[in-house]
C-alpha atoms as a PDB file:
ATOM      1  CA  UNK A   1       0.000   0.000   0.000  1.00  0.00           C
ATOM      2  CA  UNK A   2       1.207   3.610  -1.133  1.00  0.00           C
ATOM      3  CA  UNK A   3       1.518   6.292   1.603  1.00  0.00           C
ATOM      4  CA  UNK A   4      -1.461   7.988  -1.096  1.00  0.00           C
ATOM      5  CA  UNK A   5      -3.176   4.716  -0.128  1.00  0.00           C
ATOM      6  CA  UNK A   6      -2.991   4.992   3.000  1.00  0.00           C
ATOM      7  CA  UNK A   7      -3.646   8.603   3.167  1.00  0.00           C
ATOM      8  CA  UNK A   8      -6.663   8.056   1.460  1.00  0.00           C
ATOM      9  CA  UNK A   9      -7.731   5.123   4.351  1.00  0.00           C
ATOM     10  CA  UNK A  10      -7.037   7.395   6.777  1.00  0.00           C
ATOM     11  CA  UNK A  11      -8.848  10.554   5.678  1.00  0.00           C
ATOM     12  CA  UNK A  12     -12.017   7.746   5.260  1.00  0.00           C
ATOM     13  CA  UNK A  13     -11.547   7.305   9.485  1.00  0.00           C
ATOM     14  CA  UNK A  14     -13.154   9.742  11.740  1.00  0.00           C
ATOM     15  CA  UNK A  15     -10.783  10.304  14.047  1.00  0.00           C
ATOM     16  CA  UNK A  16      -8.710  11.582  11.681  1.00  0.00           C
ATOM     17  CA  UNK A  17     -10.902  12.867   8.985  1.00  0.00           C
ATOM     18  CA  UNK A  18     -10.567  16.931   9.842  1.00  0.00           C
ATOM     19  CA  UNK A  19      -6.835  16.324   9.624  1.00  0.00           C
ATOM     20  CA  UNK A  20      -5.513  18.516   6.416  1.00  0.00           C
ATOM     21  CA  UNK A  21      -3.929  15.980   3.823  1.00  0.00           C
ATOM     22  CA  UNK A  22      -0.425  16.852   4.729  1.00  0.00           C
ATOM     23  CA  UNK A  23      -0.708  16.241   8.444  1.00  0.00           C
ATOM     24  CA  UNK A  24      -2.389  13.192   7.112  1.00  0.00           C
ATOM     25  CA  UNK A  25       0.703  12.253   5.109  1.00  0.00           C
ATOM     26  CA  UNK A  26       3.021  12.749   7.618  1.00  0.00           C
ATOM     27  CA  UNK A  27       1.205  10.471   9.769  1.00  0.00           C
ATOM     28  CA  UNK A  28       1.148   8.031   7.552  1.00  0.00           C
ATOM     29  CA  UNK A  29       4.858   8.371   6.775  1.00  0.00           C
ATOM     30  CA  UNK A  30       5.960   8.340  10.402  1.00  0.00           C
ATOM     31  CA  UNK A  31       3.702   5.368  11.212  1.00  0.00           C
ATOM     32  CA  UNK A  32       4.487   1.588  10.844  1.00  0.00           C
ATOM     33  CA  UNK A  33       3.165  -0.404   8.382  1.00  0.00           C
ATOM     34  CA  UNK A  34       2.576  -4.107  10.159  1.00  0.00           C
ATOM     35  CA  UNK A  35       0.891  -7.353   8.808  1.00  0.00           C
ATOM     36  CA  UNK A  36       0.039 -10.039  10.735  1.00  0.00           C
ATOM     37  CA  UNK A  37      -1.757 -13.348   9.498  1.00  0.00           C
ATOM     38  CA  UNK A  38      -4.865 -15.422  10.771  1.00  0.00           C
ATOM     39  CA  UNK A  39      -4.158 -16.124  15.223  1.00  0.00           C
ATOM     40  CA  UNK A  40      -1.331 -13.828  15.514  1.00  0.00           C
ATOM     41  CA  UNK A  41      -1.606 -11.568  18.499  1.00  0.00           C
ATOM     42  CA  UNK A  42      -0.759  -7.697  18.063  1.00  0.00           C
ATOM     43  CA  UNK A  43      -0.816  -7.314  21.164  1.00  0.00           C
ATOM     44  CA  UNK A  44      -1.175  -9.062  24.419  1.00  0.00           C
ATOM     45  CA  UNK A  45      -3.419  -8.151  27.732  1.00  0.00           C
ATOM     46  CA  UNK A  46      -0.998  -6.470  30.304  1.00  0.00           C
ATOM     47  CA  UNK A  47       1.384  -5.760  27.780  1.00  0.00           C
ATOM     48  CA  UNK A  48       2.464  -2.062  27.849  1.00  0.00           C
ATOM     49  CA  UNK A  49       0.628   0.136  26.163  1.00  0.00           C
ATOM     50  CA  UNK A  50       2.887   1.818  23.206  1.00  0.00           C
ATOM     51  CA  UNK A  51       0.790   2.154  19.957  1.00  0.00           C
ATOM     52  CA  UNK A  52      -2.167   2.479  18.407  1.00  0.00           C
ATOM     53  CA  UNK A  53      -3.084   0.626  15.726  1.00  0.00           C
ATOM     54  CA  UNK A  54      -5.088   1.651  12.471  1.00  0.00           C
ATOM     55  CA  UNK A  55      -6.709  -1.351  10.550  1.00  0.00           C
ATOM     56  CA  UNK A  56      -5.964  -0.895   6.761  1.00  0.00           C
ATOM     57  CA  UNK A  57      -7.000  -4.443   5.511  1.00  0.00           C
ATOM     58  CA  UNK A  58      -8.632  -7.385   7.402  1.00  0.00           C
ATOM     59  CA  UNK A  59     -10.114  -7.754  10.525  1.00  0.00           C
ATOM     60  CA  UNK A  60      -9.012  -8.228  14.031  1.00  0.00           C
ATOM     61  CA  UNK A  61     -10.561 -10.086  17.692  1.00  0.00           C
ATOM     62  CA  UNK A  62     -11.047  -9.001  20.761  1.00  0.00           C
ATOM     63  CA  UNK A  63     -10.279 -10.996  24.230  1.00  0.00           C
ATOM     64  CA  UNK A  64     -11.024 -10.562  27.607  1.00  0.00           C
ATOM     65  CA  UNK A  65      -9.110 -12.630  29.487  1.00  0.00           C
ATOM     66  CA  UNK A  66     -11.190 -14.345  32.084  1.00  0.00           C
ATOM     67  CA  UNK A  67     -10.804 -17.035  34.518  1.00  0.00           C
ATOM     68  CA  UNK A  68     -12.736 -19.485  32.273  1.00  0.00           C
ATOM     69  CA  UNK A  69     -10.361 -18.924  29.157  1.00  0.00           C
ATOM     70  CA  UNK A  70     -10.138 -15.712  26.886  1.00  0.00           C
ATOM     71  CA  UNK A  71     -13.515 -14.297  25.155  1.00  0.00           C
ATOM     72  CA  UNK A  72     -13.973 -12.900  22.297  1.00  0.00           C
ATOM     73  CA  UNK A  73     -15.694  -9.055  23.211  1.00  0.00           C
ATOM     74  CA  UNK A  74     -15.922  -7.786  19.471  1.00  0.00           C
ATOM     75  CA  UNK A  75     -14.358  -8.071  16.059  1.00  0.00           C
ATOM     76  CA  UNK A  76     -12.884  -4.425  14.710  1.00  0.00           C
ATOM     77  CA  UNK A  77     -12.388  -4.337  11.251  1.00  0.00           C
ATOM     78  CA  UNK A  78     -11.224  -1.617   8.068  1.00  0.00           C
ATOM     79  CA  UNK A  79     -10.781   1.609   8.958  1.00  0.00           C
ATOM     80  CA  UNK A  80     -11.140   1.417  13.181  1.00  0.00           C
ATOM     81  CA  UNK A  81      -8.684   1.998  15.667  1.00  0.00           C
ATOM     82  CA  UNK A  82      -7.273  -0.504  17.962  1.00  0.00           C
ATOM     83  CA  UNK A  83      -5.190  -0.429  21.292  1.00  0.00           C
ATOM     84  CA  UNK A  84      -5.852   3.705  21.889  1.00  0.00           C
ATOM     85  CA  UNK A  85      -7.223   3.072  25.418  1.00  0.00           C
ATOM     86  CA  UNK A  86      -3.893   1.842  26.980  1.00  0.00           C
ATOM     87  CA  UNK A  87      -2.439   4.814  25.474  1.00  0.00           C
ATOM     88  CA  UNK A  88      -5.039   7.388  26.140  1.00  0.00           C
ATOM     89  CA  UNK A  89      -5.053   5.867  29.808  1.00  0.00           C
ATOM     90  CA  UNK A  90      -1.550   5.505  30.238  1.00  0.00           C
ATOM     91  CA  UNK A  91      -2.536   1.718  31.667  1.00  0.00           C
ATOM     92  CA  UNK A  92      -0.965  -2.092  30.451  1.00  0.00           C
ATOM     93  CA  UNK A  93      -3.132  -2.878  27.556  1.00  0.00           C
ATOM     94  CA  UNK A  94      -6.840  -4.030  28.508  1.00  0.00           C
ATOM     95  CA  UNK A  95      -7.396  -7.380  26.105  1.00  0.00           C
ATOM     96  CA  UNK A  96      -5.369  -9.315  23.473  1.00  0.00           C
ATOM     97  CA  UNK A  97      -6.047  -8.350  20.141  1.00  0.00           C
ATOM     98  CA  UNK A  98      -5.708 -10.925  17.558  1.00  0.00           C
ATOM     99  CA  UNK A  99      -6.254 -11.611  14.013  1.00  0.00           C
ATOM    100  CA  UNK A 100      -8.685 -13.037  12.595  1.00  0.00           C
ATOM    101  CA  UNK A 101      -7.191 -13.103   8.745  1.00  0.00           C
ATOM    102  CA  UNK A 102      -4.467 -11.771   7.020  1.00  0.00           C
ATOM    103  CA  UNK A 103      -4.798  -7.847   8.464  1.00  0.00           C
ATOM    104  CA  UNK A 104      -2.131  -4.600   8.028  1.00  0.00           C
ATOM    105  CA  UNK A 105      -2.257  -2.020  10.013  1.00  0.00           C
ATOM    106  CA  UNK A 106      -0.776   1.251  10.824  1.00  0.00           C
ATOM    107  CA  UNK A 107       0.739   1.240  13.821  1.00  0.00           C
ATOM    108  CA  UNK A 108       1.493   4.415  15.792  1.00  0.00           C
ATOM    109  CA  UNK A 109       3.354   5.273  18.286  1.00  0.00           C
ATOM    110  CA  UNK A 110       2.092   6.844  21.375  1.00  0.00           C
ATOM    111  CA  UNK A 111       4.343  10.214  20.926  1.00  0.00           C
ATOM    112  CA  UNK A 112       2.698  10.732  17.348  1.00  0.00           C
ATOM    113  CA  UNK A 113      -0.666   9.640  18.490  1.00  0.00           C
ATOM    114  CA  UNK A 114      -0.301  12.275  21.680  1.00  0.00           C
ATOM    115  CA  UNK A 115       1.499  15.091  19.613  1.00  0.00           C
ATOM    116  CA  UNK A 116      -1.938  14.739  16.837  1.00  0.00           C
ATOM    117  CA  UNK A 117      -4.461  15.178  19.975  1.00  0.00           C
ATOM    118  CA  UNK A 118      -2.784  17.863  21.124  1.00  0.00           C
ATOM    119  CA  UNK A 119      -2.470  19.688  17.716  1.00  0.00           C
ATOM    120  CA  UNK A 120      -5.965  18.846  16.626  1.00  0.00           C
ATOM    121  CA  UNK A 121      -8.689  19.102  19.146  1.00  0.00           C
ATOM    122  CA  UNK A 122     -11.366  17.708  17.183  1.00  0.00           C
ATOM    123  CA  UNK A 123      -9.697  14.570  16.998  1.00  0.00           C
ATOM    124  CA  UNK A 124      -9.963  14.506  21.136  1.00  0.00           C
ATOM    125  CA  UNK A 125     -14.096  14.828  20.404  1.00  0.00           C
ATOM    126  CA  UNK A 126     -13.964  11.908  17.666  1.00  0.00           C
ATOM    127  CA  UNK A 127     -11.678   9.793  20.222  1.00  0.00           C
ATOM    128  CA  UNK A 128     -14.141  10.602  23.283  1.00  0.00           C
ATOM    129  CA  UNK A 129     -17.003   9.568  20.310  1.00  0.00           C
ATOM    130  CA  UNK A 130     -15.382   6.159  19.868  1.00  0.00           C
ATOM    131  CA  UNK A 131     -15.131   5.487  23.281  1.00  0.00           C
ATOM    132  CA  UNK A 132     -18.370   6.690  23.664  1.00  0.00           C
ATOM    133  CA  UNK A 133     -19.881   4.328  21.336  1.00  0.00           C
ATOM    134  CA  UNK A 134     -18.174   1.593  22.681  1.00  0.00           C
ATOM    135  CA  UNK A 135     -19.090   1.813  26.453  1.00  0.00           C
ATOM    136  CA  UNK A 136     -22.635   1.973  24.679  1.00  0.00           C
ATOM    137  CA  UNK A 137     -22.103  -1.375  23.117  1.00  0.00           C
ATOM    138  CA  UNK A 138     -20.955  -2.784  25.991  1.00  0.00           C
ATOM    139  CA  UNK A 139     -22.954  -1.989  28.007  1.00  0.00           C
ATOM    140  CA  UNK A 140     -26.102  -3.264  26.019  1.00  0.00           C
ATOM    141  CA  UNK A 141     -23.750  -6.740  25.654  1.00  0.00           C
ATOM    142  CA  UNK A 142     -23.813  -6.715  29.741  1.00  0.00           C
ATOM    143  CA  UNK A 143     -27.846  -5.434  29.931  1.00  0.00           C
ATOM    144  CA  UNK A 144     -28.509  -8.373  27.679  1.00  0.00           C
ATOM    145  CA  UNK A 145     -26.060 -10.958  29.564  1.00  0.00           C
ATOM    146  CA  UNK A 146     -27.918 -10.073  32.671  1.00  0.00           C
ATOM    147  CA  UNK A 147     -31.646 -10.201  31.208  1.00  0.00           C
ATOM    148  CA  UNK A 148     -30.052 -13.902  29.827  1.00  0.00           C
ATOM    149  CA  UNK A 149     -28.489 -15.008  33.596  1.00  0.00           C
ATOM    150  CA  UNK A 150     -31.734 -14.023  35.034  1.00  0.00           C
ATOM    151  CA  UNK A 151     -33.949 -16.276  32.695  1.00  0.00           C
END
């Protein structure tokens, strides 16, 4: 993928769609391009948290680890952002993320992620949006596991 490629991805996400195309290309210069195939972790739960990842292709779980085994809390795929809470929260990353088929992403590093929130306040709005939307979900996953348990 072309850094115009992946300029083009990244204007297409939210969080970074306000972002002039030049800030947008030096993101996607300074960031990492990583692949990782079908069961490979990109990260593990308590491992620090250092990046955020952008998903460019594929798809990616994930796991709570519990005392029962790890379980699968959602499936993230094109275009979303992965790992930003251990970052954002300065705390050891919250679940394994894994997978789920060939996937690249951009990974970026917490200095770059921090230095674009500070420069760009909107993107602090579409990050508390995401979060936003996922405490939402989750909570309507824990509503319904309750209604279930009580049946």
């Amino acid at each position: 993928m072309s850094i115009k490629e992946e300029v083009e991805v990244l204007r297409n996400i939210p969080l970074f769609a306000k972002l002039e195309p030049a800030k947008l290309k030096l993101l996607a210069f300074t960031s990492e391009r990583v692949t990782y195939e079908n069961g490979q972790p990109l990260f593990q739960q308590g491992d620090p948290g250092d990046a955020a990842y952008i998903v460019m292709e594929g798809a990616a779980d994930i796991l709570i680890n519990t005392p029962k085994g790890p379980v699968k809390v959602a499936t993230l795929g094109k275009h979303q952002i992965i790992g930003e809470i251990a970052i954002l929260c300065d705390v050891p990353r919250t679940a394994t993320v894994t997978a789920n088929q060939h996937t690249v992403t951009l990974k970026i590093n917490k200095e770059t992620f921090f230095r674009l929130v500070t420069e760009f306040p909107q993107m602090s709005v579409e990050i508390m949006r995401e979060l936003a939307r996922r405490l939402d979900k989750t909570n309507e996953q824990l509503r319904q596991a309750v209604t279930k348990a009580g049946s």
